[in-house]
C-alpha atoms as a PDB file:
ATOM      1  CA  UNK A   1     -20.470 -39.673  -7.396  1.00  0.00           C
ATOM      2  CA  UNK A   2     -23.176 -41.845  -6.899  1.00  0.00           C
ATOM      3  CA  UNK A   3     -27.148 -41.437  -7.169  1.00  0.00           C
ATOM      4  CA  UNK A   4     -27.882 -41.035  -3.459  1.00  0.00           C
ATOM      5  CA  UNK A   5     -25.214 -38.065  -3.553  1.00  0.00           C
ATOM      6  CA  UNK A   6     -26.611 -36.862  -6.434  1.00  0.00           C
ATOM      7  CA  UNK A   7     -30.254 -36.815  -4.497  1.00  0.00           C
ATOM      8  CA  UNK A   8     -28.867 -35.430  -1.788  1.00  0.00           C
ATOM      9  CA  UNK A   9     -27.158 -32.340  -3.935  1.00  0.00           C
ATOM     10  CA  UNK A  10     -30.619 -31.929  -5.502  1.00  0.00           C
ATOM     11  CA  UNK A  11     -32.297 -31.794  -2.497  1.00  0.00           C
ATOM     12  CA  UNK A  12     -29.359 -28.759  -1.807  1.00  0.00           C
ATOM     13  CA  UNK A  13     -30.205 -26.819  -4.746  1.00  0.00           C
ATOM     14  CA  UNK A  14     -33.973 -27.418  -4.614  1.00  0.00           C
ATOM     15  CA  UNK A  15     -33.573 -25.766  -1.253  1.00  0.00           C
ATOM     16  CA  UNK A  16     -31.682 -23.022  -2.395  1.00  0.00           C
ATOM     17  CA  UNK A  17     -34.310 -22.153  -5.462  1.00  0.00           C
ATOM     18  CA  UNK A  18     -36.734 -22.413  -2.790  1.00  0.00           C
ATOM     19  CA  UNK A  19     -36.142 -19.878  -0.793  1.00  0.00           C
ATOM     20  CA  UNK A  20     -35.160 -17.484  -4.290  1.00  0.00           C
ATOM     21  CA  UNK A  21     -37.138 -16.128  -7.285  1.00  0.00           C
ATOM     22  CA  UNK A  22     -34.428 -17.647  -9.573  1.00  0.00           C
ATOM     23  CA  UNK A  23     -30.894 -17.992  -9.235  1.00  0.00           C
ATOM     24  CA  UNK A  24     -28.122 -18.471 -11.675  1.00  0.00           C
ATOM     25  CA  UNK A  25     -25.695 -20.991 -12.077  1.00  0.00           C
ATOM     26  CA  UNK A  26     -22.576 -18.949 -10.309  1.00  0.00           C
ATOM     27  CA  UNK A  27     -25.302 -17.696  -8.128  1.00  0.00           C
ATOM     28  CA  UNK A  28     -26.302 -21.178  -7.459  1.00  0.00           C
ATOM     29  CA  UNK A  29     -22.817 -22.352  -6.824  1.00  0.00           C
ATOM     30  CA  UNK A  30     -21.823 -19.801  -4.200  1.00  0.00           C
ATOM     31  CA  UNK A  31     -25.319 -20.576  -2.188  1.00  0.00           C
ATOM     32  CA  UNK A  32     -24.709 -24.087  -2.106  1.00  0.00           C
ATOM     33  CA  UNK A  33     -21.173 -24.333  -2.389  1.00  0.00           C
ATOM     34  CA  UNK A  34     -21.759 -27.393  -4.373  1.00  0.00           C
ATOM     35  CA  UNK A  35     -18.871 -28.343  -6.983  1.00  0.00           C
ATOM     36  CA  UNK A  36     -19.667 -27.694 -10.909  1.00  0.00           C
ATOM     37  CA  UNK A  37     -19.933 -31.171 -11.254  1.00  0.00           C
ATOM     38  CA  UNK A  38     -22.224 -32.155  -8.539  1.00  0.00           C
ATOM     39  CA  UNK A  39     -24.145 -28.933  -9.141  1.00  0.00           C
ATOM     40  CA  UNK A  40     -24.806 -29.987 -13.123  1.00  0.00           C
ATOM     41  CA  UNK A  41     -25.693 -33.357 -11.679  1.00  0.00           C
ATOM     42  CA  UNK A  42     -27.978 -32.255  -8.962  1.00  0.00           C
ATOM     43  CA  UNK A  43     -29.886 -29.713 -11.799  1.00  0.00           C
ATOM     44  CA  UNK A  44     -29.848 -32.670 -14.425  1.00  0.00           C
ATOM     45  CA  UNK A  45     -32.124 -34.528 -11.567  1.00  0.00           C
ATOM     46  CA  UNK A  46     -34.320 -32.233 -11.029  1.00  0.00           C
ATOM     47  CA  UNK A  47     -35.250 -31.277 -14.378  1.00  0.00           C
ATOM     48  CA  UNK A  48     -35.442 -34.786 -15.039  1.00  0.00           C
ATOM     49  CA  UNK A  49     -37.954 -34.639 -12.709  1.00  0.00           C
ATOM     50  CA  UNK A  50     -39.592 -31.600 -14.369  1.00  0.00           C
ATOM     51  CA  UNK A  51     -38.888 -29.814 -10.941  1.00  0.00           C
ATOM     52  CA  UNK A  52     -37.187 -26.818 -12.554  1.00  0.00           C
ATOM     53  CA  UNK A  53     -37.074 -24.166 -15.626  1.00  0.00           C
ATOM     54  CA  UNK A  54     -33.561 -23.599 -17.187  1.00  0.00           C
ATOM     55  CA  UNK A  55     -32.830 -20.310 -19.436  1.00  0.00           C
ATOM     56  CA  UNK A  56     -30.639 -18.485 -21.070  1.00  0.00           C
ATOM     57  CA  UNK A  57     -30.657 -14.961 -20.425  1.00  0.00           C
ATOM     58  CA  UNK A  58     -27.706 -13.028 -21.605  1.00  0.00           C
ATOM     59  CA  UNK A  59     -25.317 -15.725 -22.120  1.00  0.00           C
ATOM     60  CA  UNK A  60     -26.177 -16.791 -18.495  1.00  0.00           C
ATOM     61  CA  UNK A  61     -28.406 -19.789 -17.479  1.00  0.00           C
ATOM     62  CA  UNK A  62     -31.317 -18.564 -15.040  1.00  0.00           C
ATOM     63  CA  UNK A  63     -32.747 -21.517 -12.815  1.00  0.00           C
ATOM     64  CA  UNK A  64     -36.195 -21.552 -11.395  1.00  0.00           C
ATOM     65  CA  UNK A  65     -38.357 -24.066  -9.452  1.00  0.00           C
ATOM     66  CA  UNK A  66     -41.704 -25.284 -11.343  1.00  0.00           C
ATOM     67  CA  UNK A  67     -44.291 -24.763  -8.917  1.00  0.00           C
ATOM     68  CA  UNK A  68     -47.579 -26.123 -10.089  1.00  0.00           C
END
């Protein structure tokens, strides 16, 4: 897996949280059909980039978009 793949998943997920009010990681998965690996990697971008908010809630993670 390289960087631009890794973009390009981000751009996937960033999509999918888009058009959600939150998603979690298996609900994440089945939207973008996206590998675990590729989806950690894509999620690892973006809140690199401070583009989303990750929690735990109830032994699940819960991922938003940071809209400013």
């Amino acid at each position: 897996m390289d960087r631009e793949e890794i973009g390009l998943n981000a751009g996937i997920v960033w999509n999918a949280l888009n058009e959600s009010e939150g998603l979690t990681l298996k609900g994440l998965k089945k939207i973008t059909k996206l590998k675990d690996k590729q989806l950690y990697a894509a999620l690892g971008w973006l809140s690199r980039e401070d583009k989303v908010a990750i929690e735990e809630i109830e032994g699940d993670l819960l991922v938003n978009l940071i809209k400013y």
